[in-house]
PDB file of N, CA and C in Angstrom:
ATOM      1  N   UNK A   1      10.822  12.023  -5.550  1.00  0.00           N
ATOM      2  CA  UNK A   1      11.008  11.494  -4.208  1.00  0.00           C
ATOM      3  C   UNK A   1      11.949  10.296  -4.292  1.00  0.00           C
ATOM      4  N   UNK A   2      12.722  10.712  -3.166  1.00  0.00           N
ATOM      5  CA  UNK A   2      14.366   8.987  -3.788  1.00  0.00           C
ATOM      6  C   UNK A   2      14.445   8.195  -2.597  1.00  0.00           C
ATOM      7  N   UNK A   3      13.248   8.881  -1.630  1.00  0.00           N
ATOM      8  CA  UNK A   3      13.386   7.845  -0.406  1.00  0.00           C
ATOM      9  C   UNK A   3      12.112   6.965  -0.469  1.00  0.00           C
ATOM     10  N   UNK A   4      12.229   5.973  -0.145  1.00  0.00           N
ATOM     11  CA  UNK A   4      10.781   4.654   0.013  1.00  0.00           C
ATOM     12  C   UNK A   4      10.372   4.748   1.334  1.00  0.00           C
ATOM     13  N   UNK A   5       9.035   4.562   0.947  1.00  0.00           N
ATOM     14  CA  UNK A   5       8.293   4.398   2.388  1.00  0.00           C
ATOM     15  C   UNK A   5       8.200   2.708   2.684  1.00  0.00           C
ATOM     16  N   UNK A   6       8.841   2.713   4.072  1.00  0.00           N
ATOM     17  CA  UNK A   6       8.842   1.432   4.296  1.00  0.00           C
ATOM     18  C   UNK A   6       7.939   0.884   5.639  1.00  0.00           C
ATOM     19  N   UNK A   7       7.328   0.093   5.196  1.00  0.00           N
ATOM     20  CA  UNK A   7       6.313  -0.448   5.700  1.00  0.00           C
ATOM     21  C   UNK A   7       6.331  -1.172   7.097  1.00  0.00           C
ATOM     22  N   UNK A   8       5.873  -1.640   7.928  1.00  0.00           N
ATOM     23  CA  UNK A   8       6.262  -2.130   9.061  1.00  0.00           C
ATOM     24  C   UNK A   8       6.077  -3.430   9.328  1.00  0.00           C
ATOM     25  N   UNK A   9       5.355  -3.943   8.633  1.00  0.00           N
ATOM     26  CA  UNK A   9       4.229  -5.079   8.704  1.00  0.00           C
ATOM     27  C   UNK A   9       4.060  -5.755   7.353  1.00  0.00           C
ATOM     28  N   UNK A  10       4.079  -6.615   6.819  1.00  0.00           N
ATOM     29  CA  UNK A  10       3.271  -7.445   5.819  1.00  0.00           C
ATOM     30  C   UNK A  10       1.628  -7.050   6.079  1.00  0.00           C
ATOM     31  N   UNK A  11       0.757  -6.480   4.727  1.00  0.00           N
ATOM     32  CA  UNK A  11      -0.166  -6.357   5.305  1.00  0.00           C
ATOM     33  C   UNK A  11      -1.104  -7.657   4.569  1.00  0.00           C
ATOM     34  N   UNK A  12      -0.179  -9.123   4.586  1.00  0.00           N
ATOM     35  CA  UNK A  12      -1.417 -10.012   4.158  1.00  0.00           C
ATOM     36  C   UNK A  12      -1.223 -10.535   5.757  1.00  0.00           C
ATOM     37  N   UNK A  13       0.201 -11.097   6.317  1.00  0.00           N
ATOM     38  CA  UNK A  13       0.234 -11.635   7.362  1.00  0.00           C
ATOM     39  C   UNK A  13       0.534 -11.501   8.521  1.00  0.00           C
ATOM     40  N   UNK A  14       0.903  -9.696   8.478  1.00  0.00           N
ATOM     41  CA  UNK A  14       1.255  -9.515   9.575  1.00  0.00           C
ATOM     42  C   UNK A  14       2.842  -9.078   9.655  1.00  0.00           C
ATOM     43  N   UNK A  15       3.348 -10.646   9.227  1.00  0.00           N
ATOM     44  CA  UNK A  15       4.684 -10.603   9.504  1.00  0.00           C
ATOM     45  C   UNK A  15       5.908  -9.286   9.679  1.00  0.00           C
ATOM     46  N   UNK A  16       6.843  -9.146  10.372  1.00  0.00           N
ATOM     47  CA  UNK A  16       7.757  -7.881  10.114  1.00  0.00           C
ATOM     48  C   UNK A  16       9.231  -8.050   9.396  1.00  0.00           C
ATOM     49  N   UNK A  17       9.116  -9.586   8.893  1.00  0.00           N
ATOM     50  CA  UNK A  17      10.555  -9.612   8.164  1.00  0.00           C
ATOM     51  C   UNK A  17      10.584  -9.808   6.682  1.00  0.00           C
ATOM     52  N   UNK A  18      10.723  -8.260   5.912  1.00  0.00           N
ATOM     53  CA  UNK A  18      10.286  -7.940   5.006  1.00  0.00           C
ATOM     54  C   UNK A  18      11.630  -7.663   4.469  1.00  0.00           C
ATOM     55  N   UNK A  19      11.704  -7.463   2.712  1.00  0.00           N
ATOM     56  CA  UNK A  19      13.018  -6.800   2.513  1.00  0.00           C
ATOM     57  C   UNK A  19      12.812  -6.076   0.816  1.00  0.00           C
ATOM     58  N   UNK A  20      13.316  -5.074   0.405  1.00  0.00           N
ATOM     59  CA  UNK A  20      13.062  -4.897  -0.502  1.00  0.00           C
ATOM     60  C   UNK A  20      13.128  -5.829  -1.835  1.00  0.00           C
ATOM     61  N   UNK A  21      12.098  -5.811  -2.948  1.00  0.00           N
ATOM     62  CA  UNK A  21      11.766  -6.634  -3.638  1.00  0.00           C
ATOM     63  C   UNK A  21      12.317  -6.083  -5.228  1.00  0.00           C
ATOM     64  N   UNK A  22      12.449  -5.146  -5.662  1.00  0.00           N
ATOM     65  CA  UNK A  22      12.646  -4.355  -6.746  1.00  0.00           C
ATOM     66  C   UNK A  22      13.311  -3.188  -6.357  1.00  0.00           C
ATOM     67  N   UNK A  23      14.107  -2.997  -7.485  1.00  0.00           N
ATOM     68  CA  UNK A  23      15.618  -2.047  -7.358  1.00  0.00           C
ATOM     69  C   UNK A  23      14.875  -0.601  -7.743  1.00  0.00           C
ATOM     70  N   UNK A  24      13.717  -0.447  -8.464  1.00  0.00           N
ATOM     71  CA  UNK A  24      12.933   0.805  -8.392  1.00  0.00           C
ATOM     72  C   UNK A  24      12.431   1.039  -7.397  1.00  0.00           C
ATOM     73  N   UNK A  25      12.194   0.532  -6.373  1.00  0.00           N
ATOM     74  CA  UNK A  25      11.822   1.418  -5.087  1.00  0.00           C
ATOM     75  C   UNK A  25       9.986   0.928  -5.163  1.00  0.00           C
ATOM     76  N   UNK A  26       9.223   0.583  -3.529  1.00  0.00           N
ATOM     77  CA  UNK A  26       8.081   0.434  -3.844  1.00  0.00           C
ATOM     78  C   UNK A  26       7.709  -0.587  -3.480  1.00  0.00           C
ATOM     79  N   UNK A  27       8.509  -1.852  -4.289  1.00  0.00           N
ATOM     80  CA  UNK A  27       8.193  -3.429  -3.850  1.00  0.00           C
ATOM     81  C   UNK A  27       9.104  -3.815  -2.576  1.00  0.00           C
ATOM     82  N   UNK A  28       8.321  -4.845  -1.791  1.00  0.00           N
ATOM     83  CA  UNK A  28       8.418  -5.277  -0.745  1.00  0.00           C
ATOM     84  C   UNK A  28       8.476  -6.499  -1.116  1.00  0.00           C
ATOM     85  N   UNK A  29       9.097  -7.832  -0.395  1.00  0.00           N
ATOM     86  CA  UNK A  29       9.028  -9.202  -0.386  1.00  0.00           C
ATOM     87  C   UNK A  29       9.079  -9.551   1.190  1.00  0.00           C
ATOM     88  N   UNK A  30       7.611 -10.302   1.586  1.00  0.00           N
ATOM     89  CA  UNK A  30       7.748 -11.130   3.362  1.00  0.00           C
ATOM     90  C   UNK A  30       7.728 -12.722   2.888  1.00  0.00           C
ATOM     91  N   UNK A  31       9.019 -12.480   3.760  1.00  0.00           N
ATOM     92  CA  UNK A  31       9.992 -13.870   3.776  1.00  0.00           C
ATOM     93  C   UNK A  31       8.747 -15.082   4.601  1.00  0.00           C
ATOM     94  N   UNK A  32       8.323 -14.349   5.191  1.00  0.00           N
ATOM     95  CA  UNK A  32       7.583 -15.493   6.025  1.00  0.00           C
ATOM     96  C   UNK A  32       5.916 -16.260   5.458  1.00  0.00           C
ATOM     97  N   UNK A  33       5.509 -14.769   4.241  1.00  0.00           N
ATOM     98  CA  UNK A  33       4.646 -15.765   3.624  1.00  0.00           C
ATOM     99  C   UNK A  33       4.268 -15.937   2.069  1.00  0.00           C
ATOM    100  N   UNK A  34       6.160 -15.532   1.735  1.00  0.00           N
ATOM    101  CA  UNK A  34       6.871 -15.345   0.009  1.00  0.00           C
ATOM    102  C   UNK A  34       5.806 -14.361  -0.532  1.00  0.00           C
ATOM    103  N   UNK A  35       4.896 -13.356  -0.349  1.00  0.00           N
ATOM    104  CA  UNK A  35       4.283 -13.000  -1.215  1.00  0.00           C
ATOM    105  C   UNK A  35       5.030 -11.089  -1.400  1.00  0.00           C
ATOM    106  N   UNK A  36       4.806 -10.687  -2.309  1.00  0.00           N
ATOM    107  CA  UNK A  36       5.108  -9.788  -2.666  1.00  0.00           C
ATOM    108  C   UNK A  36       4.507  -8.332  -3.008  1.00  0.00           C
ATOM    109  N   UNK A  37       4.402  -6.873  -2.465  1.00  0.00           N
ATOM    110  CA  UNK A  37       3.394  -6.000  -2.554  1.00  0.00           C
ATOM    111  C   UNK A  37       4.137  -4.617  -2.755  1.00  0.00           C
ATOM    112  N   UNK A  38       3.393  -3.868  -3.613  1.00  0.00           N
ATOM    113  CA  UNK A  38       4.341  -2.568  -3.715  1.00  0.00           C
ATOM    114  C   UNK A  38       3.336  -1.324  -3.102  1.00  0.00           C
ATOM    115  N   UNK A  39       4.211  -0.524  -2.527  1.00  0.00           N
ATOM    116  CA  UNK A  39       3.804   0.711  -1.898  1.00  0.00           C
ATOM    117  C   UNK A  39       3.729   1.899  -2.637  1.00  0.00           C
ATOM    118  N   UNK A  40       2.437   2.762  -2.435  1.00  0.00           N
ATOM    119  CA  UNK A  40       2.867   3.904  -3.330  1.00  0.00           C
ATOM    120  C   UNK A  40       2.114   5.171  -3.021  1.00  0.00           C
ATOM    121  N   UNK A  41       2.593   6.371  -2.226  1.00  0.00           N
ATOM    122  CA  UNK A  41       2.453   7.246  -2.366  1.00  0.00           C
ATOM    123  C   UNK A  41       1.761   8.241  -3.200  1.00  0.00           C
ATOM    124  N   UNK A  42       0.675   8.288  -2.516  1.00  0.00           N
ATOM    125  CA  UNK A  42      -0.403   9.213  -3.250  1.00  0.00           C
ATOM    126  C   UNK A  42      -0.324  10.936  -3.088  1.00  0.00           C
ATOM    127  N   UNK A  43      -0.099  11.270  -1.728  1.00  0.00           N
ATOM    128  CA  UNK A  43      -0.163  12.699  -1.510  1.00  0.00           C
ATOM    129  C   UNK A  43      -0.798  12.876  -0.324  1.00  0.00           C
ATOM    130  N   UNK A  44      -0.124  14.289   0.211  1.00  0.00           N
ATOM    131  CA  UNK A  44      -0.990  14.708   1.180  1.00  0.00           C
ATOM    132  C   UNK A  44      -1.725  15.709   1.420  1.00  0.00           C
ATOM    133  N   UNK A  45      -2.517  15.964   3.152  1.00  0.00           N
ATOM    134  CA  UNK A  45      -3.970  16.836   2.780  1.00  0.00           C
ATOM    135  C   UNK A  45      -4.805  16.243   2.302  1.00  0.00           C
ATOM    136  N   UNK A  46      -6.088  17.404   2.235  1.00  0.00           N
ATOM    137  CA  UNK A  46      -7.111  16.590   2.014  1.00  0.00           C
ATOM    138  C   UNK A  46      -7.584  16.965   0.431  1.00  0.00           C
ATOM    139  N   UNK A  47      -8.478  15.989   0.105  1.00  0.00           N
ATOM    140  CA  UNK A  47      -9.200  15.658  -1.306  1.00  0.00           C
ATOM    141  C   UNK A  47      -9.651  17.111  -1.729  1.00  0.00           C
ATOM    142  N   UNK A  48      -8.783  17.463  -2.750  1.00  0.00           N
ATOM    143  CA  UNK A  48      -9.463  18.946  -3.832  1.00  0.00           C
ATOM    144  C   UNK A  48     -10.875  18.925  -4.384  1.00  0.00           C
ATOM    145  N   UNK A  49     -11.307  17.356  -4.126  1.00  0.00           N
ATOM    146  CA  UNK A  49     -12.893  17.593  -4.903  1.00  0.00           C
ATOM    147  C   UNK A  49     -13.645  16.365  -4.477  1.00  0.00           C
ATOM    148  N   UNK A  50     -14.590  16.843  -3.903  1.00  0.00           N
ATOM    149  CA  UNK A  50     -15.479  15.860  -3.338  1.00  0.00           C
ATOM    150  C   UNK A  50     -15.877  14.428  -3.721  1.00  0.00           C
ATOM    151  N   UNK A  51     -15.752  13.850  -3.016  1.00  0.00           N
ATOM    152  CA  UNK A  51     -15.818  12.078  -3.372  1.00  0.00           C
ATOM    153  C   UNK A  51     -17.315  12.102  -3.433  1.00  0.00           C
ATOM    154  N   UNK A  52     -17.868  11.245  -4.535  1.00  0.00           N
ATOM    155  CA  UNK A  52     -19.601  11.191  -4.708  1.00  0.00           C
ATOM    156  C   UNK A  52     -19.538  10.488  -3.689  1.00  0.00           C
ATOM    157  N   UNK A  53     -21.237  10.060  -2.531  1.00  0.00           N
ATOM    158  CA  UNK A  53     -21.461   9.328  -1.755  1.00  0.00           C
ATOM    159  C   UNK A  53     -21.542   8.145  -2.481  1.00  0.00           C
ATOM    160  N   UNK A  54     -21.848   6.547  -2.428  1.00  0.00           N
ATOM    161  CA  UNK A  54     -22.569   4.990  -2.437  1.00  0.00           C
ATOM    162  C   UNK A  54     -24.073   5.725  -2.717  1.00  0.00           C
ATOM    163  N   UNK A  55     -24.566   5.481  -3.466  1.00  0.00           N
ATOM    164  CA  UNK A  55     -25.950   5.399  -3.141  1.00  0.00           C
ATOM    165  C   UNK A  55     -26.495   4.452  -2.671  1.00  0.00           C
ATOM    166  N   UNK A  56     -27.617   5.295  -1.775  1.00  0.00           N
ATOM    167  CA  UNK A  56     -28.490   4.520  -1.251  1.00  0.00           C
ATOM    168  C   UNK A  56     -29.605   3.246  -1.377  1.00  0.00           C
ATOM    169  N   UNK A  57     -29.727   2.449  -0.448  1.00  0.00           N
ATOM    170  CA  UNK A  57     -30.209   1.027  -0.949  1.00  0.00           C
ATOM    171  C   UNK A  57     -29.648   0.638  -2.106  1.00  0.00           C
ATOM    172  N   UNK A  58     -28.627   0.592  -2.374  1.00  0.00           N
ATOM    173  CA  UNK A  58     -27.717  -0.146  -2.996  1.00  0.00           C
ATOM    174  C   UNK A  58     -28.040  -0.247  -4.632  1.00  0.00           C
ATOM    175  N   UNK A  59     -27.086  -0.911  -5.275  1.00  0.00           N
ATOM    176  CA  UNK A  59     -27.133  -1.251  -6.819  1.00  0.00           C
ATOM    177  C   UNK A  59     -27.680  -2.738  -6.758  1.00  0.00           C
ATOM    178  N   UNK A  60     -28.628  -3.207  -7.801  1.00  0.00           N
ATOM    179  CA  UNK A  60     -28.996  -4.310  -8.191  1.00  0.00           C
ATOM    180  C   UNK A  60     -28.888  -4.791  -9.839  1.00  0.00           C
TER     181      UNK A  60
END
């Protein structure tokens, strides 16, 4: 895949003025709150094999 998915939003602050961060494709940099996050494509459709549930009343 040679195209990036580009994001719309900063998802720490919101912000939308973002710009690419790394020449491999992925990283993002928002100017408005310097922090830096990479995107990445998992797949689509749904899950080939069932996710176990949380068990119940929890872990201690």
């Amino acid at each position: 895949m040679t195209e990036r998915a580009v994001p719309f939003y900063c998802p720490y602050c919101g912000d939308e003025d973002l710009e690419p961060y790394e020449s491999d494709g992925g990283g993002w940099h928002c100017r408005a709150c310097t922090r830096a996050f990479r995107l990445r494509f998992i797949g689509t459709g749904a899950l080939s094999t069932a996710v176990p549930a949380a068990p119940k009343g929890g872990a201690r």
